[in-house]
N, C-alpha and C. Protein backbone atom coordinates (compact mmCIF):
# COMPACT_ATOMS: atom_id res chain seq x y z
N UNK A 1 34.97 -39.32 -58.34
CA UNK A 1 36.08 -38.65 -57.70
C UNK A 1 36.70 -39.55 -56.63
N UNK A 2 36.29 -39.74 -55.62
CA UNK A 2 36.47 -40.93 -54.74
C UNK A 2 37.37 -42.06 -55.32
N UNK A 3 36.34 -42.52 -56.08
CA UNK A 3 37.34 -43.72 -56.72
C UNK A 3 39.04 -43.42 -57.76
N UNK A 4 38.50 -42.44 -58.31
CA UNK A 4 39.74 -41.95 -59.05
C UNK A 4 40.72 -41.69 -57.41
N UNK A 5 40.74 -41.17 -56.24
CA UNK A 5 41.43 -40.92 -55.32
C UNK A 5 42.16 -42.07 -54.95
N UNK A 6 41.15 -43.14 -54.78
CA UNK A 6 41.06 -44.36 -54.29
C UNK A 6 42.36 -44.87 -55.53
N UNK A 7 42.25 -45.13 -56.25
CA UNK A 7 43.09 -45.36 -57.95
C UNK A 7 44.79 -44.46 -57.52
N UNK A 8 44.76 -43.24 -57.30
CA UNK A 8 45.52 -42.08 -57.48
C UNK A 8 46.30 -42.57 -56.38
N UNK A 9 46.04 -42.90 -55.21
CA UNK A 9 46.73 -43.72 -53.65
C UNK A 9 47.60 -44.78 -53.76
N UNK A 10 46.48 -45.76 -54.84
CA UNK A 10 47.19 -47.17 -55.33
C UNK A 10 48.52 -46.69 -56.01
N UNK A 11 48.37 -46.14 -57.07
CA UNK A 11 49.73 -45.68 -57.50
C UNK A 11 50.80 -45.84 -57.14
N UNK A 12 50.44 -44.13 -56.17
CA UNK A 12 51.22 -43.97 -55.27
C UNK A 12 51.70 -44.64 -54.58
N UNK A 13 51.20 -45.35 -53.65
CA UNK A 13 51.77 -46.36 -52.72
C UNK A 13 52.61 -47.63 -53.53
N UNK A 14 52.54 -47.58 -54.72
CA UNK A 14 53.56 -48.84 -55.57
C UNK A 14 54.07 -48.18 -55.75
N UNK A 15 54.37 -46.52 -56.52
CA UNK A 15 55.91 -46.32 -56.67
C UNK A 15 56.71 -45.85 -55.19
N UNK A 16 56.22 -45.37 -54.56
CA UNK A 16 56.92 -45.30 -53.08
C UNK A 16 57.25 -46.79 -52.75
N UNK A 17 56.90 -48.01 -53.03
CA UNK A 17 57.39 -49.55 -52.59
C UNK A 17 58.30 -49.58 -53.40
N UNK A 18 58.20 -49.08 -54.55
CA UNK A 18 59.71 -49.95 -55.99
C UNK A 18 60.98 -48.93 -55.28
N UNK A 19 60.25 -47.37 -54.24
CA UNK A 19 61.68 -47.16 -54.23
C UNK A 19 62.69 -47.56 -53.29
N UNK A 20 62.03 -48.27 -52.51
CA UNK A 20 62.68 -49.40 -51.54
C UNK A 20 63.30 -48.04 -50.10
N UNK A 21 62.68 -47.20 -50.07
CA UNK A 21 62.99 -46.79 -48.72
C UNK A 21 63.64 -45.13 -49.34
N UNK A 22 63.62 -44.42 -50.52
CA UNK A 22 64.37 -43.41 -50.99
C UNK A 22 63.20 -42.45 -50.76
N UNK A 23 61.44 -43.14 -50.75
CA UNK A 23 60.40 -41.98 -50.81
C UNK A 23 59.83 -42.76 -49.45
N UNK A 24 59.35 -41.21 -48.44
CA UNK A 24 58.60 -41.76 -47.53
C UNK A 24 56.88 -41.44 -48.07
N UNK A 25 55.86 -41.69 -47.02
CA UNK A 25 54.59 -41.10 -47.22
C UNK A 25 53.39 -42.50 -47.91
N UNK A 26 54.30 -43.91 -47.71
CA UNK A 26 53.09 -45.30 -47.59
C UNK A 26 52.33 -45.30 -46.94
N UNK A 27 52.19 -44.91 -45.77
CA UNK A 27 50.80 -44.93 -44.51
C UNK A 27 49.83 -43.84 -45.25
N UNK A 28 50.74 -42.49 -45.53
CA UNK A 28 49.44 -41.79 -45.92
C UNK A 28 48.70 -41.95 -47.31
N UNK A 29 50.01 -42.47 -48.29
CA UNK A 29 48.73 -43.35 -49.45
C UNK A 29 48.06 -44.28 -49.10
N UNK A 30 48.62 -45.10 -48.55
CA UNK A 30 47.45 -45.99 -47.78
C UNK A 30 46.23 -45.70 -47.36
N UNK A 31 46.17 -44.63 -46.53
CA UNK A 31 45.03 -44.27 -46.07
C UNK A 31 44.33 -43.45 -47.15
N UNK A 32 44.76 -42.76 -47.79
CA UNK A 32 44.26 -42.14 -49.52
C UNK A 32 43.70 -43.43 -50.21
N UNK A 33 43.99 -44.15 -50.21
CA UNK A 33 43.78 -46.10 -51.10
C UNK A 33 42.11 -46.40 -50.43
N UNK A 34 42.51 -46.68 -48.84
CA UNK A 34 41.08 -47.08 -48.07
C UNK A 34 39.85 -46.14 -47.81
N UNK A 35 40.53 -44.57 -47.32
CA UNK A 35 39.51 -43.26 -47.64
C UNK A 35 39.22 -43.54 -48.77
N UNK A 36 39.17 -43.12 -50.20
CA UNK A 36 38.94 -43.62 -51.32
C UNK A 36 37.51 -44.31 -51.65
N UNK A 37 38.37 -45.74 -51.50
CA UNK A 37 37.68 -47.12 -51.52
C UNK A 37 36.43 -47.21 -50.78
N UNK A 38 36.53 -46.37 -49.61
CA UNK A 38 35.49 -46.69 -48.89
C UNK A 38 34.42 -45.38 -48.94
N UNK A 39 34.84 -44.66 -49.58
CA UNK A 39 34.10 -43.50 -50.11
C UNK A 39 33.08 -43.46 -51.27
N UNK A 40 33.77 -44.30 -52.01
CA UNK A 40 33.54 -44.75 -53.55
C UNK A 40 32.35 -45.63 -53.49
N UNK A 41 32.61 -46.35 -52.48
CA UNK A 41 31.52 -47.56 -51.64
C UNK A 41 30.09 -46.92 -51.60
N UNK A 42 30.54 -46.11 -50.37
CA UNK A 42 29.37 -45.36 -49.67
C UNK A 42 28.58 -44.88 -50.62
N UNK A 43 29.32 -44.03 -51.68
CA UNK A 43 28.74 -43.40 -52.60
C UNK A 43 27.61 -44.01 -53.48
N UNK A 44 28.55 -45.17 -53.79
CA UNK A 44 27.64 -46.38 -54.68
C UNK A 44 25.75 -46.85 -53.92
N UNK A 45 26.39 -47.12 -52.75
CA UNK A 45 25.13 -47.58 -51.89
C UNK A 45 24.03 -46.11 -51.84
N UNK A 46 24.72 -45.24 -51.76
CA UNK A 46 23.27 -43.72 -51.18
C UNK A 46 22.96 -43.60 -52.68
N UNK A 47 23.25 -43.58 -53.63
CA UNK A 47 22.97 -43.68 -54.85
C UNK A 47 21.61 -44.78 -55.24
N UNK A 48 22.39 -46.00 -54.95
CA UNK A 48 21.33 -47.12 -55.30
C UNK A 48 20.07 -46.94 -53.92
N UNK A 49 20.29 -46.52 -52.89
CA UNK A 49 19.32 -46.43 -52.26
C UNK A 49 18.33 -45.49 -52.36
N UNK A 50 18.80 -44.20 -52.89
CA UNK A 50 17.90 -43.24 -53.42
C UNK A 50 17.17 -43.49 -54.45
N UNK A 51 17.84 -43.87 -55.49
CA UNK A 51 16.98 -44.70 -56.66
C UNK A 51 16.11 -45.35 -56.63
N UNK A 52 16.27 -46.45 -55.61
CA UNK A 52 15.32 -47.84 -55.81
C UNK A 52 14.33 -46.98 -54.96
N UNK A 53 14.20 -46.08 -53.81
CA UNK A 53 13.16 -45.61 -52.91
C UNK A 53 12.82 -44.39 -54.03
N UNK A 54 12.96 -44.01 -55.08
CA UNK A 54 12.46 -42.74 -55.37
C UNK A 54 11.01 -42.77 -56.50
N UNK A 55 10.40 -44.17 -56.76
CA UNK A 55 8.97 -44.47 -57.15
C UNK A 55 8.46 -44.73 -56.02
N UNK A 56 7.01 -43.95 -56.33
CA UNK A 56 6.86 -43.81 -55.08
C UNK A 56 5.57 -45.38 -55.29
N UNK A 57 5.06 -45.32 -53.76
CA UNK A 57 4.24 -47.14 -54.17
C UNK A 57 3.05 -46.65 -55.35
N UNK A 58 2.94 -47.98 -55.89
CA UNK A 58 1.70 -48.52 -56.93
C UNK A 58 1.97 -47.35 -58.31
N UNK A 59 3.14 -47.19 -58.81
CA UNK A 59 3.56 -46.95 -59.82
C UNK A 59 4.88 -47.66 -60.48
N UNK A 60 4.60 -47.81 -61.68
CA UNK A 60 6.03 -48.47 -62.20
C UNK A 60 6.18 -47.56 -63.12
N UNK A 61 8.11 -47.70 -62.46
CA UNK A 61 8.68 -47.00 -62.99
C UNK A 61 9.20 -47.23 -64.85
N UNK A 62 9.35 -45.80 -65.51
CA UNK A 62 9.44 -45.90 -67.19
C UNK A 62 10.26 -45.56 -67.49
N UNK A 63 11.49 -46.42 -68.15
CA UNK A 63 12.51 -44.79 -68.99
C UNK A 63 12.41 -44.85 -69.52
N UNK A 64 11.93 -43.27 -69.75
CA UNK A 64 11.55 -42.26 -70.75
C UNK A 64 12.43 -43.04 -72.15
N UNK A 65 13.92 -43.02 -72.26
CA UNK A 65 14.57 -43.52 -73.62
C UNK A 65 14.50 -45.04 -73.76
N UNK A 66 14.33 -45.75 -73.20
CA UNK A 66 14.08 -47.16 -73.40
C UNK A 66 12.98 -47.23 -73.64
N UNK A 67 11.70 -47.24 -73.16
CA UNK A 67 10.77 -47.32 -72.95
C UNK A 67 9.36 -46.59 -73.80
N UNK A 68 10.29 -44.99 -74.03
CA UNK A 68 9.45 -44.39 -74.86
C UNK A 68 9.51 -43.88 -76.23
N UNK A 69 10.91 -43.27 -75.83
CA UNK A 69 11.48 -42.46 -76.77
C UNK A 69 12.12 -43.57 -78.09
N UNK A 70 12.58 -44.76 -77.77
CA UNK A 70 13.46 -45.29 -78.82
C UNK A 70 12.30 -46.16 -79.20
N UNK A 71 11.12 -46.48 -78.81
CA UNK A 71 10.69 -47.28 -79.24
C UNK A 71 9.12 -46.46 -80.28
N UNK A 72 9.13 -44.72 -80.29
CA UNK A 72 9.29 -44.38 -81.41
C UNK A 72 7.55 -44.78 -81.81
N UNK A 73 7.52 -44.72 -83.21
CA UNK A 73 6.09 -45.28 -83.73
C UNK A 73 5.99 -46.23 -84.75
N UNK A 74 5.08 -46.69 -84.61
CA UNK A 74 5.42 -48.04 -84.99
C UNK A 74 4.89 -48.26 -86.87
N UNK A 75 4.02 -48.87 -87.64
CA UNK A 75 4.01 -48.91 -89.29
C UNK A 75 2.83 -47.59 -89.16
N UNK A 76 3.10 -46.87 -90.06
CA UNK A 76 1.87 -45.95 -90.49
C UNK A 76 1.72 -45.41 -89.21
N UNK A 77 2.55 -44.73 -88.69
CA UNK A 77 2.60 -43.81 -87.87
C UNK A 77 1.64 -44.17 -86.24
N UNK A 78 1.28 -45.23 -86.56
CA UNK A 78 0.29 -46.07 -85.44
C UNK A 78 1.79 -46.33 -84.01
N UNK A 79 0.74 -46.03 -82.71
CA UNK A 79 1.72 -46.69 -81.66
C UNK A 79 2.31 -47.80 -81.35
N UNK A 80 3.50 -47.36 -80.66
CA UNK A 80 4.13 -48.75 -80.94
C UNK A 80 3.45 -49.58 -79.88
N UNK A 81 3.08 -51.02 -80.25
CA UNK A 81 2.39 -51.42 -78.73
C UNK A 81 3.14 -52.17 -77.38
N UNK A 82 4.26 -51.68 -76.71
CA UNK A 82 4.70 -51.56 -75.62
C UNK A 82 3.96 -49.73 -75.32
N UNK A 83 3.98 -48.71 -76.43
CA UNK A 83 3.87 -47.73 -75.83
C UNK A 83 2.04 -48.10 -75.47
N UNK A 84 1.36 -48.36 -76.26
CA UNK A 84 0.02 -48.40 -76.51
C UNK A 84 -0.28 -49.22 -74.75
N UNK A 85 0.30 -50.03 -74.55
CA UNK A 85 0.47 -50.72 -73.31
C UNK A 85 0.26 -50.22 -72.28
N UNK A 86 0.84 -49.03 -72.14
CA UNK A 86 1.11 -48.00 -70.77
C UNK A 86 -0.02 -47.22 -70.79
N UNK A 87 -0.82 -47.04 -71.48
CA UNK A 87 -1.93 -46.40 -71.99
C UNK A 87 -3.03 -46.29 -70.69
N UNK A 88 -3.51 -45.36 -69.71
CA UNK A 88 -4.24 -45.68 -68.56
C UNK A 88 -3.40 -46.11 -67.30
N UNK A 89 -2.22 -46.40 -67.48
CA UNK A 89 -1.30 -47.08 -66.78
C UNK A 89 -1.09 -46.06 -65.37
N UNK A 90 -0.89 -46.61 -63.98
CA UNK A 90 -0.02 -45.18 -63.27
C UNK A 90 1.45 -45.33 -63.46
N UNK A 91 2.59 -44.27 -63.75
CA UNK A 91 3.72 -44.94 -63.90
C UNK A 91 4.57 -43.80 -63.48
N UNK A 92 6.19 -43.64 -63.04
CA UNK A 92 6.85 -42.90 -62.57
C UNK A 92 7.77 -42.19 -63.79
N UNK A 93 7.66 -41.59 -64.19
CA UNK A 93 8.81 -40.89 -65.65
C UNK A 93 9.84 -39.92 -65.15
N UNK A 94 11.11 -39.84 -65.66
CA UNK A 94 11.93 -39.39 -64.78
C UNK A 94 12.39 -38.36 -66.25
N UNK A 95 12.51 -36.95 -66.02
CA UNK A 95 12.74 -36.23 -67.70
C UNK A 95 12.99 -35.08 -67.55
N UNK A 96 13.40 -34.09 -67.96
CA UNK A 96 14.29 -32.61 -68.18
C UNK A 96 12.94 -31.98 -68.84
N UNK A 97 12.07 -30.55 -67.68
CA UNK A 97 11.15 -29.95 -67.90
C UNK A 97 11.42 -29.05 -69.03
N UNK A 98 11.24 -28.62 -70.21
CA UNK A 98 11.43 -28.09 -71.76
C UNK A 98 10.87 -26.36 -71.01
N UNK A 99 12.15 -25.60 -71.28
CA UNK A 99 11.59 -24.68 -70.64
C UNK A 99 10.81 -23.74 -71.82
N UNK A 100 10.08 -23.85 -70.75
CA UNK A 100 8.53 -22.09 -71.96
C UNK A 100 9.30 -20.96 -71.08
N UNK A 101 7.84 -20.11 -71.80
CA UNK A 101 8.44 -18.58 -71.14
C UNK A 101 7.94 -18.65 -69.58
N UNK A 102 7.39 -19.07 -68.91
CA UNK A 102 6.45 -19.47 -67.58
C UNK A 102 7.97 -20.17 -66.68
N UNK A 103 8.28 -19.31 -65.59
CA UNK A 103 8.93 -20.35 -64.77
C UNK A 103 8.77 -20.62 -63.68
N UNK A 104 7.09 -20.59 -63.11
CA UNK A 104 6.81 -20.66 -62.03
C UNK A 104 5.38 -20.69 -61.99
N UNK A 105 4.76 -21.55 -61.08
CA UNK A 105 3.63 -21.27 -61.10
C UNK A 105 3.08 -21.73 -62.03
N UNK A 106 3.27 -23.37 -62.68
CA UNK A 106 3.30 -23.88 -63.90
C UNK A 106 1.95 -25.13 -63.48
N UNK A 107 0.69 -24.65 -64.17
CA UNK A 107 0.22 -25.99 -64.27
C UNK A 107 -0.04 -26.97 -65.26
N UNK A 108 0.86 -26.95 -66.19
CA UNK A 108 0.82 -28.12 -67.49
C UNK A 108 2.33 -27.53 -67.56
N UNK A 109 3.42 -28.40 -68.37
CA UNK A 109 4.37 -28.47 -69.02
C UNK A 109 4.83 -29.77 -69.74
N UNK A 110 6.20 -29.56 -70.25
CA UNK A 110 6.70 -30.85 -71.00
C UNK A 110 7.85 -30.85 -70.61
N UNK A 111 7.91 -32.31 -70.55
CA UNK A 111 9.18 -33.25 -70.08
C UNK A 111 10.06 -33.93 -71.02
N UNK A 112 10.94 -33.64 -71.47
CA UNK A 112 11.81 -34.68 -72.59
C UNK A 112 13.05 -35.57 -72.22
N UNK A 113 13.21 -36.17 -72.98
CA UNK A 113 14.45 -37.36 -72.74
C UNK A 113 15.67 -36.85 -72.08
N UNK A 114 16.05 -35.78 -72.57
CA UNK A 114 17.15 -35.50 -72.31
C UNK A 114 17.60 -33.86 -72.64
N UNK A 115 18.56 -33.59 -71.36
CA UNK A 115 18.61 -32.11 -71.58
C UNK A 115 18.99 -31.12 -72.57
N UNK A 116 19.67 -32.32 -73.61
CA UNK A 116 20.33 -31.68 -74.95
C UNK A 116 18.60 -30.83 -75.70
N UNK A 117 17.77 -31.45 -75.75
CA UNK A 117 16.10 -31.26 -75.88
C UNK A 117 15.85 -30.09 -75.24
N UNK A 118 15.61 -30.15 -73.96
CA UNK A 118 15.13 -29.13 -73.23
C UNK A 118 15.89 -27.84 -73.29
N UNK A 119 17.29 -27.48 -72.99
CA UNK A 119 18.32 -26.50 -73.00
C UNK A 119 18.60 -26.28 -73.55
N UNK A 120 18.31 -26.45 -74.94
CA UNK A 120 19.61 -26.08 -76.12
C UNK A 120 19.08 -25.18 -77.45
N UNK A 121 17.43 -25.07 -77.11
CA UNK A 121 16.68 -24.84 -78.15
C UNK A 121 16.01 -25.83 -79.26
N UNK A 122 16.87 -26.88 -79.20
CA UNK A 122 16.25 -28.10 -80.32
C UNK A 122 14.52 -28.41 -80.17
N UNK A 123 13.90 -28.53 -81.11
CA UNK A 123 12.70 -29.07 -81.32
C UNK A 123 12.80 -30.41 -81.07
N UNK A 124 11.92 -31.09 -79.66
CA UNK A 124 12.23 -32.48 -79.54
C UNK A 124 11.51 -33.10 -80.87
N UNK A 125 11.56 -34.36 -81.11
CA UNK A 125 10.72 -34.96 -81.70
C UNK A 125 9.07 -35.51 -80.72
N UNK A 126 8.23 -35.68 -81.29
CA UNK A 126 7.20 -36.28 -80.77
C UNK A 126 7.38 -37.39 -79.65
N UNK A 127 8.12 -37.89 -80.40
CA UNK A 127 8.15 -39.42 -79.17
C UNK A 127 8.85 -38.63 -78.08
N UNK A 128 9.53 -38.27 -78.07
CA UNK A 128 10.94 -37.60 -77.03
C UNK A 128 9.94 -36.36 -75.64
N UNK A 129 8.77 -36.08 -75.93
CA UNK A 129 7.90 -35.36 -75.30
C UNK A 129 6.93 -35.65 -74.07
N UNK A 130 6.48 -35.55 -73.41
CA UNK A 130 5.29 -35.73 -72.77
C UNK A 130 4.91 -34.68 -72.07
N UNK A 131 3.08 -34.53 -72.45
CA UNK A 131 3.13 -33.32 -71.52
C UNK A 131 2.11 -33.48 -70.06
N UNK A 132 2.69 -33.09 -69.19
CA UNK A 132 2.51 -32.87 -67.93
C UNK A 132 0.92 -32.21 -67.54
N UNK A 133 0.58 -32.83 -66.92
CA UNK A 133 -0.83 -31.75 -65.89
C UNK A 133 -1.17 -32.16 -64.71
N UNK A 134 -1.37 -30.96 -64.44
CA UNK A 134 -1.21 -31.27 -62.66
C UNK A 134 -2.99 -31.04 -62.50
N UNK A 135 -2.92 -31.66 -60.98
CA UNK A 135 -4.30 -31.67 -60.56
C UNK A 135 -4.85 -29.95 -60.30
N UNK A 136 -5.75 -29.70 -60.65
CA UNK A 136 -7.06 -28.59 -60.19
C UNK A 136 -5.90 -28.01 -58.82
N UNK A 137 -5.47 -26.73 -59.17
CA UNK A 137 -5.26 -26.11 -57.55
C UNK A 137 -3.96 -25.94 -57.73
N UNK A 138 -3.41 -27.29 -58.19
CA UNK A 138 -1.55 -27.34 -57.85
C UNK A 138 -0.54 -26.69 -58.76
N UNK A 139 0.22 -26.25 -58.39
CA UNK A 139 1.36 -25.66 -59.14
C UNK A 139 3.05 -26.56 -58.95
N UNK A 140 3.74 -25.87 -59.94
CA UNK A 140 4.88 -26.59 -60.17
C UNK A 140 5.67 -25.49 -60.70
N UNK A 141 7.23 -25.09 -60.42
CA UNK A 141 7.99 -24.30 -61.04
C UNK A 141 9.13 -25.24 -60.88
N UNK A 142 9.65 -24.82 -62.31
CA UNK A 142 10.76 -24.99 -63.10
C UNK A 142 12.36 -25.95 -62.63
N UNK A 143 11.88 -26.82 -62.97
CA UNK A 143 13.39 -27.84 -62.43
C UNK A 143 14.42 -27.54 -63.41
N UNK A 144 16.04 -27.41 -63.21
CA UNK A 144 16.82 -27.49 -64.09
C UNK A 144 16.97 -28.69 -64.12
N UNK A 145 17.36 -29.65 -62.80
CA UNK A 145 17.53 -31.27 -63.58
C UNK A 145 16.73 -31.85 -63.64
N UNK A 146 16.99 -33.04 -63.33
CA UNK A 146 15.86 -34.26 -63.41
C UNK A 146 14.37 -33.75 -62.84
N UNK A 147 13.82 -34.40 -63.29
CA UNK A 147 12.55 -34.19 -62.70
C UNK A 147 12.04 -35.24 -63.07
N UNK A 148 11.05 -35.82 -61.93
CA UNK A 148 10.31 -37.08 -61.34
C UNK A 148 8.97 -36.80 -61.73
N UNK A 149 7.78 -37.32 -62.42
CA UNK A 149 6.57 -37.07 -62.34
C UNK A 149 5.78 -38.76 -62.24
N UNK A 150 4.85 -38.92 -61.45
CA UNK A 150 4.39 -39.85 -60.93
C UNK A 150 3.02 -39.51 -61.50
N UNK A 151 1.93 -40.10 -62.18
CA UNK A 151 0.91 -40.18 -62.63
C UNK A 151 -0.05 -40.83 -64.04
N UNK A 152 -0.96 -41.35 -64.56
CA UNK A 152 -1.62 -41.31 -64.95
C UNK A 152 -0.98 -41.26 -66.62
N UNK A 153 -0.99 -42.34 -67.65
CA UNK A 153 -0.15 -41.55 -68.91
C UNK A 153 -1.12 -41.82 -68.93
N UNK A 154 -1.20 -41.36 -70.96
CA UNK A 154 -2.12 -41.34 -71.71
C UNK A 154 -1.37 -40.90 -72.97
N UNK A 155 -1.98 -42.14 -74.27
CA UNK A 155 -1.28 -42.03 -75.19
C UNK A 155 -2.03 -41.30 -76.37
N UNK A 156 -2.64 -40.48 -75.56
CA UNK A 156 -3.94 -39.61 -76.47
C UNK A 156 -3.70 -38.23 -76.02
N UNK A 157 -3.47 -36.98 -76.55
CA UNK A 157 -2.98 -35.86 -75.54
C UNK A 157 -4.05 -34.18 -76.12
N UNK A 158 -5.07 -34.43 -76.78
CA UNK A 158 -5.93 -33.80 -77.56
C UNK A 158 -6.01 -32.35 -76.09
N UNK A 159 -5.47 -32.31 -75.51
CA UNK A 159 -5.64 -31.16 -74.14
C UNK A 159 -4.55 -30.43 -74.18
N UNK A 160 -3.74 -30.50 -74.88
CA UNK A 160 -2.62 -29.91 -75.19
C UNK A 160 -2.28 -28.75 -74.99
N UNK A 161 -1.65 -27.95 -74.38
CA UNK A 161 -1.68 -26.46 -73.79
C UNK A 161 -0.10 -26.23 -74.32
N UNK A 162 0.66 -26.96 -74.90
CA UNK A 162 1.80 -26.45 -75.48
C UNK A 162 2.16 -25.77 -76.95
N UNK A 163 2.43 -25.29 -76.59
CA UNK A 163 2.81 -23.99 -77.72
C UNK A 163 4.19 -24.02 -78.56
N UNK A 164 4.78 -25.33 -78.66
CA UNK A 164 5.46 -26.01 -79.45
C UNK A 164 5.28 -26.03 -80.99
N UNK A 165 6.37 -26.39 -81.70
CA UNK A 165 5.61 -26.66 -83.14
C UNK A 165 4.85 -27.69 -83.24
N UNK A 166 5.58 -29.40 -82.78
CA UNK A 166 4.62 -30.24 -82.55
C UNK A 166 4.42 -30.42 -81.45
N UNK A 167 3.09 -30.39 -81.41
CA UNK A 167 2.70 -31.08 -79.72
C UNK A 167 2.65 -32.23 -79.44
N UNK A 168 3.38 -32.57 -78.28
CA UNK A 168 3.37 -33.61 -77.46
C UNK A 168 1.79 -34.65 -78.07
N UNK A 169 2.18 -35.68 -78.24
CA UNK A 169 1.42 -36.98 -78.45
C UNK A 169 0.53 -37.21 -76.77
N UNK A 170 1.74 -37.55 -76.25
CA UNK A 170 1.91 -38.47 -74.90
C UNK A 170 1.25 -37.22 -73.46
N UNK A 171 0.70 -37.79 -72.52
CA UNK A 171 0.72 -36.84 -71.23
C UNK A 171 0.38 -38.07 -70.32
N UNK A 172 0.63 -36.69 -69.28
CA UNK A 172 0.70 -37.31 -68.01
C UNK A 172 -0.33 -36.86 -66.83
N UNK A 173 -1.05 -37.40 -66.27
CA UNK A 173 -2.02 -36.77 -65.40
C UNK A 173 -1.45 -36.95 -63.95
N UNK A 174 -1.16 -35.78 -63.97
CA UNK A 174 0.12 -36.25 -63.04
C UNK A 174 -0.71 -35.72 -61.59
N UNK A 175 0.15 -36.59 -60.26
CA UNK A 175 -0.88 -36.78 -58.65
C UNK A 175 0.64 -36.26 -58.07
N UNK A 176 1.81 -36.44 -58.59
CA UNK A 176 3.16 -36.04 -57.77
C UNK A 176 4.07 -35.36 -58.66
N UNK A 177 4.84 -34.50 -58.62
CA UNK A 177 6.25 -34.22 -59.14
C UNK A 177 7.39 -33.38 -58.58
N UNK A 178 8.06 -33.70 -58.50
CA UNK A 178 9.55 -33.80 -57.72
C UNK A 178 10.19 -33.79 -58.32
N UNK A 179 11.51 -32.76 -57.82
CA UNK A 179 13.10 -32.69 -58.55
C UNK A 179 13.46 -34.47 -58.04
N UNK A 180 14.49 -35.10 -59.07
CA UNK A 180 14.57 -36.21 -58.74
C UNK A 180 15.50 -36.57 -58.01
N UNK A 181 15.57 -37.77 -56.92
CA UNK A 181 16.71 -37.99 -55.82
C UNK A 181 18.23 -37.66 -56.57
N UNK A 182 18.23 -38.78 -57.74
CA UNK A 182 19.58 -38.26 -58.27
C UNK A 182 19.83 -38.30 -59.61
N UNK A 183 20.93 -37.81 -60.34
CA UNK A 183 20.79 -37.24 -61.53
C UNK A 183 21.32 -38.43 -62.59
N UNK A 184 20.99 -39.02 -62.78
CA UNK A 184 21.04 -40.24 -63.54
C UNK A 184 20.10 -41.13 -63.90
């Protein structure tokens, strides 16, 4: 938005110049041009700063679609080994909680790629899944967006508490989870 303002000013302020003095109101596109610009800025920076601070230490961060989801299974249904890799790993996954009938007070769930998955009714695929467990004690209710989980994968998921058609392959032994700083 900002930037489109920032864009919408520029315009402005060139056709008010071609009309050589017939339109007033250059100072205030102007200042629409630099408000804007410098909005657009700001925006950019609290963005990238939330991001880069939102793993938290001694986890690396995974995306879920690069990382997990596209890279899928590998001959004869065997893992692919970048996924096989992460295996024991601690790592940060950032994913859209698949809503069950439970919206509160949740100690296992699943996380998928993307919200078209979670919201829409679609059956994710396997790879596109992971399921979530929280430590002894802790609870978790229901994120609509992003959601952050920090913990423990495992490319073995035989604990499975989802009630899916297929169950989740993948989990997470998860020590943190958080709505995520920002939605991207």
């Amino acid at each position: 938005m900002c930037l489109a303002a920032g864009v919408m000013g520029l315009v402005t302020l060139t056709k008010i110049r071609k009309t050589r003095g017939a339109f007033s109101g250059g100072k205030t596109a102007l200042v629409g041009v630099i408000l804007g610009g410098v909005a657009a800025v700001g925006n950019v920076g609290i963005s990238i700063l939330l991001f880069s601070t939102e793993v938290p230490d001694g986890f690396d961060a995974v995306n879920f679609t690069a990382d997990i989801s596209k890279k899928g299974f590998g001959e004869k249904l065997a893992l692919h080994p970048d996924i096989a890799a992460l295996n024991g790993k601690k790592i940060y996954l950032r994913g859209f909680m698949y809503r069950g009938k439970q919206r509160e007070g949740l100690t296992s769930f699943v996380i998928v790629k993307d919200n078209q998955q979670c919201c829409f009714g679609r059956q994710p695929n396997q790879s596109d899944m992971v399921e979530v467990f929280l430590p002894a004690g802790q609870t978790f209710d229901l994120e609509l967006g992003l959601t952050g989980v920090a913990g423990t994968f495992r490319t073995s998921n035989i604990r499975s508490k989802s009630d899916l058609q297929h169950r989740p392959i993948y989990r997470i032994d998860a020590e943190m989870c958080k709505r995520a700083k920002v939605d991207f």
